[in-house]
Every structure is written in C-alpha cells, then in structure tokens.
C-alpha atoms as a PDB file:
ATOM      1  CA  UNK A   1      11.507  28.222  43.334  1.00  0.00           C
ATOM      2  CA  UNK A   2       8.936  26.825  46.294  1.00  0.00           C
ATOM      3  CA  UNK A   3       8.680  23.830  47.017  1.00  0.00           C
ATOM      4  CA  UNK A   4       5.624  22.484  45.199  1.00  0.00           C
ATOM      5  CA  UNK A   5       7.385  23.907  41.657  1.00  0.00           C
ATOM      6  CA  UNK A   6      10.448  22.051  42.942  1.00  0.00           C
ATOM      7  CA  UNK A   7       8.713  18.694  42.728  1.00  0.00           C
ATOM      8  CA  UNK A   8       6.738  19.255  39.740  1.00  0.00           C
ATOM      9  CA  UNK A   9      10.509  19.682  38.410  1.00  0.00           C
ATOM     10  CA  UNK A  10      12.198  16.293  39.866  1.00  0.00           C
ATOM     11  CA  UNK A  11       9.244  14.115  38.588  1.00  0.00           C
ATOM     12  CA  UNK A  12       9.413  15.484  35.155  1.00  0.00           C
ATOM     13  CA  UNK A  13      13.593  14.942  35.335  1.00  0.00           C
ATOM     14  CA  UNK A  14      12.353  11.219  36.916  1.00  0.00           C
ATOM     15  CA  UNK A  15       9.766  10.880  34.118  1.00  0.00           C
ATOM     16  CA  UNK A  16      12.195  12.098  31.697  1.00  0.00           C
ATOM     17  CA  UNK A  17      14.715   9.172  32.612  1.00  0.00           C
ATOM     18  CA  UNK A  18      11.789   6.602  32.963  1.00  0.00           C
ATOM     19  CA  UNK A  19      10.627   7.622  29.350  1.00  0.00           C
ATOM     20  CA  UNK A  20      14.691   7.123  28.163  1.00  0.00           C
ATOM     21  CA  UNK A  21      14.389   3.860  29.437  1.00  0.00           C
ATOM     22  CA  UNK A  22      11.301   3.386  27.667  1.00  0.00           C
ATOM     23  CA  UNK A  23      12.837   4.770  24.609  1.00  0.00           C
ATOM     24  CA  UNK A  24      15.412   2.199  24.543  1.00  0.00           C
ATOM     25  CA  UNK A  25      12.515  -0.418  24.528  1.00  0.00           C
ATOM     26  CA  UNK A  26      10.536   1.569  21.934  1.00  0.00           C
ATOM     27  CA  UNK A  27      13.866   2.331  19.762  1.00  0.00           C
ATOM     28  CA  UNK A  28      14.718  -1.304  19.806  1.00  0.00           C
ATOM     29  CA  UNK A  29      11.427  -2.709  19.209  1.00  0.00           C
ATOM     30  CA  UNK A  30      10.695  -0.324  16.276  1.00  0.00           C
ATOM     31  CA  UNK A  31      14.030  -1.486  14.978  1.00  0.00           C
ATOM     32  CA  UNK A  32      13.911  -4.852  15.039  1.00  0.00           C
ATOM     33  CA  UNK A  33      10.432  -5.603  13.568  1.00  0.00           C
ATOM     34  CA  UNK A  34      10.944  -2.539  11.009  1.00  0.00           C
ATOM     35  CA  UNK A  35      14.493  -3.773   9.853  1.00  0.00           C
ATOM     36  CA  UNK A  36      14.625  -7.438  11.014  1.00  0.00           C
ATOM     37  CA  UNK A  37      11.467  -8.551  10.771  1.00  0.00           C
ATOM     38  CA  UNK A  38      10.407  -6.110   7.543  1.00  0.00           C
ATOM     39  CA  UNK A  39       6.817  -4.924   9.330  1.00  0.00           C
ATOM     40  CA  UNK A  40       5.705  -1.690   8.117  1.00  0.00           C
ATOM     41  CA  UNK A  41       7.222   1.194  10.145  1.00  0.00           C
ATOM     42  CA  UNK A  42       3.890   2.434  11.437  1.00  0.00           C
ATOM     43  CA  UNK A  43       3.079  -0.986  12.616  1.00  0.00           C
ATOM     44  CA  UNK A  44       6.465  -1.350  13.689  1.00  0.00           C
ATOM     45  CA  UNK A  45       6.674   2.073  15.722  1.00  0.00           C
ATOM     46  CA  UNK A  46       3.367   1.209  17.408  1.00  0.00           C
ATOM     47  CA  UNK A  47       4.263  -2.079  18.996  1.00  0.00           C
ATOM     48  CA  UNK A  48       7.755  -0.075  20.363  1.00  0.00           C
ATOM     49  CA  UNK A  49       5.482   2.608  21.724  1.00  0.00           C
ATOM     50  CA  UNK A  50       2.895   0.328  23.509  1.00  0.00           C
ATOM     51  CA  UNK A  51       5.645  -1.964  24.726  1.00  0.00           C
ATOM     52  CA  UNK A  52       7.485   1.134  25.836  1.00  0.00           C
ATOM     53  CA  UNK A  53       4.549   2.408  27.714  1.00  0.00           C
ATOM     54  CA  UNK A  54       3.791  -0.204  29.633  1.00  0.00           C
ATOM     55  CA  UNK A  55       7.501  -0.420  30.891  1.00  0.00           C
ATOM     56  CA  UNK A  56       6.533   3.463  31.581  1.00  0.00           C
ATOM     57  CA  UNK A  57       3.598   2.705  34.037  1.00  0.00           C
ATOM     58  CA  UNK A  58       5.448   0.179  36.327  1.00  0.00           C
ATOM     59  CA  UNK A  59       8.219   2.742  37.003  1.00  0.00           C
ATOM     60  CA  UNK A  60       6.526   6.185  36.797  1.00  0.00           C
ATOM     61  CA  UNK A  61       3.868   4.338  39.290  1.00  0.00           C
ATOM     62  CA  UNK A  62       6.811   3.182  41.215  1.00  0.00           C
ATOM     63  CA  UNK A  63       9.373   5.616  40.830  1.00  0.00           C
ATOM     64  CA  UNK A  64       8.289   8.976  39.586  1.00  0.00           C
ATOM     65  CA  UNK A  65       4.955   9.324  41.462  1.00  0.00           C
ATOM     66  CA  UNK A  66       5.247   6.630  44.657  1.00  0.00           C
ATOM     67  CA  UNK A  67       1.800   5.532  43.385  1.00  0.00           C
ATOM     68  CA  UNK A  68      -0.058   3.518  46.192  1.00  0.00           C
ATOM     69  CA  UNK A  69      -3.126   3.525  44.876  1.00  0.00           C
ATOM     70  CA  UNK A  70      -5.101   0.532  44.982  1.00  0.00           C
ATOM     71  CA  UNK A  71      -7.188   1.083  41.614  1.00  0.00           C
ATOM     72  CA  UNK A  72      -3.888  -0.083  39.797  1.00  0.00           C
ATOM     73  CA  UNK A  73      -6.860  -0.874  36.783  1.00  0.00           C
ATOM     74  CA  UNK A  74      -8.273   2.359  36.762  1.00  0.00           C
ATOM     75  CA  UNK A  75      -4.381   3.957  36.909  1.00  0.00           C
ATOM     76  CA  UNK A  76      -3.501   1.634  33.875  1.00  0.00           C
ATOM     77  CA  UNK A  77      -6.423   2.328  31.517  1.00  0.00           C
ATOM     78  CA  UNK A  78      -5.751   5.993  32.323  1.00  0.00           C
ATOM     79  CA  UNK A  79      -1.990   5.376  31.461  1.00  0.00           C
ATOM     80  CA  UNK A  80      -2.575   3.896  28.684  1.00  0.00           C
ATOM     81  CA  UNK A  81      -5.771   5.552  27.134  1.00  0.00           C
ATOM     82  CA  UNK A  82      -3.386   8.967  27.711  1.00  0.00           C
ATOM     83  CA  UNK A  83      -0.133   6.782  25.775  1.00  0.00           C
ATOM     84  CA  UNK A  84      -2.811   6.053  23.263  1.00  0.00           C
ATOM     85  CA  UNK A  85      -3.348   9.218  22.522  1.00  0.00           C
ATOM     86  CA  UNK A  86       0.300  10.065  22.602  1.00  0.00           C
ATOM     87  CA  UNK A  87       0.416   7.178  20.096  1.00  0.00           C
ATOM     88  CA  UNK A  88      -1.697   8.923  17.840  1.00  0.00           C
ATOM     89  CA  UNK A  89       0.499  12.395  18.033  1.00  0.00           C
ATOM     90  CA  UNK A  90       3.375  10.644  17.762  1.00  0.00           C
ATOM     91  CA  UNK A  91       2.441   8.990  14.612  1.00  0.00           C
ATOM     92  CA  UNK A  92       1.180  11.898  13.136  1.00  0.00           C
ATOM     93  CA  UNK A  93       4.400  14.185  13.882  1.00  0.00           C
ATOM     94  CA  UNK A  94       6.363  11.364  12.532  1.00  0.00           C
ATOM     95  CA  UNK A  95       4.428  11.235   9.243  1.00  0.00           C
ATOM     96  CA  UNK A  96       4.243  14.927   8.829  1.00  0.00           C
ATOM     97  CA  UNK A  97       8.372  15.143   9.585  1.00  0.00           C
ATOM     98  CA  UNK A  98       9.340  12.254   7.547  1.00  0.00           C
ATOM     99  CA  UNK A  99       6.698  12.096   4.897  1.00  0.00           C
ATOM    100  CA  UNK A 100       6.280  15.834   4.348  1.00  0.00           C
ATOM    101  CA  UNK A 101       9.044  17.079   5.362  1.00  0.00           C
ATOM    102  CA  UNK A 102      11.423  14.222   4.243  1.00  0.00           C
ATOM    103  CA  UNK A 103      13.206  14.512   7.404  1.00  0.00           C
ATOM    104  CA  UNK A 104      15.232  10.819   8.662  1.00  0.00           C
ATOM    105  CA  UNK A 105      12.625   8.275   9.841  1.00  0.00           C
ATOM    106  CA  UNK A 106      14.533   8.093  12.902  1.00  0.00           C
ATOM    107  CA  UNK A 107      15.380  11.747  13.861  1.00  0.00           C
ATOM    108  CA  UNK A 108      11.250  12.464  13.105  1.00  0.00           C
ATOM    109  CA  UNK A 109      10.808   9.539  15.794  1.00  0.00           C
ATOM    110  CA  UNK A 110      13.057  11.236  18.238  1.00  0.00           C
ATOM    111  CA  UNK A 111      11.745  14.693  17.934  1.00  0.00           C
ATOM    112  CA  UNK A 112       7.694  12.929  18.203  1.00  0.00           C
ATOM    113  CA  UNK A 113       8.938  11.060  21.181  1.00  0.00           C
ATOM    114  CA  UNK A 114      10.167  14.714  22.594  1.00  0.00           C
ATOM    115  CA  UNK A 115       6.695  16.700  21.701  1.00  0.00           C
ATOM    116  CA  UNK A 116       4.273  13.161  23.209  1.00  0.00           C
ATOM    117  CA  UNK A 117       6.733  13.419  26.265  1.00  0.00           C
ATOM    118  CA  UNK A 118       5.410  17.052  27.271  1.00  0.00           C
ATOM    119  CA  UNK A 119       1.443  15.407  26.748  1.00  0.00           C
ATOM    120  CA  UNK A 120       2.344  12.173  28.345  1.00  0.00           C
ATOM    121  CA  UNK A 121       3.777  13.482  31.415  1.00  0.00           C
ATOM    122  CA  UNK A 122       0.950  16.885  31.702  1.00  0.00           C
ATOM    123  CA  UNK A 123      -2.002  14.060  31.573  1.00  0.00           C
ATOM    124  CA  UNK A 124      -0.443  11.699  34.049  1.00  0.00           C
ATOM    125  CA  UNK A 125       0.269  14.432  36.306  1.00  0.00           C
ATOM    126  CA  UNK A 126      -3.121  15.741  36.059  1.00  0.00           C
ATOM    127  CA  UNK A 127      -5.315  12.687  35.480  1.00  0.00           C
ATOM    128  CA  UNK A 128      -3.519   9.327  35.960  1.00  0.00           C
ATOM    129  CA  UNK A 129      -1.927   9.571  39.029  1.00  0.00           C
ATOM    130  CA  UNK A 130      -4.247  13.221  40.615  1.00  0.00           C
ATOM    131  CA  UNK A 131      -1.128  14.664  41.625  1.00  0.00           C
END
C-alpha cells in the first residue's frame, strides 16, 4: 500500500474513533430526550446527531485532518451542510429498518450511523477539508 492510500486509511481509522466519540454524544442525547424527556424519536435522534456533529468538526478539524485553515466558517457550513445531509440518510435508513422492517429502534440507529459514516467521511475528505 503507498503512501497516499496509507493516509487515506489512518484518517478514516481517526475519523472512525472521532465519530465513536460522537456516537456516545448522539447515543446519549437520543436517549435521554427520547426516554427521559418523552420527545419523539425523530426529534430526539436529530438533536443527538447535530450535537454529535458538531463535537465531530472540532476534532476531525483538529485531529483527523490537522485543519489550519483560516475559513473555519466556510469549513463549518461545509461540515455541517454535509452532516445535514447525513441527517437526512440517517433518518431515512432508520425509518425504513425500524418502521418497515421492524428491526430494534436502536440497532436501525447503529447500522444508519455505520452507512452516514462512509458519506460523512467521503464528503469531508473531498469537500470540507480539500484533502
């Protein structure tokens, strides 16, 4: 594997851990306000996703892609136009899963989060952060 593959490879294992981390958040949020706090579980899994995305910028800027870019705007809108997005595919595979295919609320969530992960990390690559 040459070099450039190589590190295509490590930021997608250093995205991958920065999106389990962002998981947690989105997991925990989703959990609360759907169980706790009795909010719809759309509503509910949105708030955990947007939360967990912007936890998702600060370290993939930091962390996965050494961002020092000074158009931290322009990266964030992208980020979060492209975790949108994500939002939107994530929603639907979770009501196609779990509505349709009566699969557990929270294993549909987990497979979504594994299918927007592939998208979220492509864009950024490409678009966010012009790797």
């Amino acid at each position: 594997m040459n070099s450039a593959w190589w590190t295509i490879v490590m930021r997608f294992i250093r995205f991958g851990i920065v999106g389990a981390s962002g998981m947690i958040v989105d997991f925990g949020v989703t959990w609360l306000c759907k169980e706790k706090l009795r909010w719809n579980k759309y509503v509910s899994n949105s708030l955990g996703f947007i939360l967990a995305a912007s936890n998702n910028y600060f370290w993939n800027r930091l962390w996965t892609f050494h961002s020092e870019s000074v158009e931290i705007v322009r990266e964030y809108s992208t980020f979060v136009l492209i975790a949108l997005v994500g939002l939107g595919l994530n929603n639907l595979i979770i009501w196609l899963l779990h509505e349709k295919a009566q699969l557990n609320f929270y294993l549909s969530k987990l497979i979504a989060i594994g299918c927007v992960m592939i998208w979220n990390f492509s864009m950024n690559y490409v678009f966010t952060f012009r790797m």
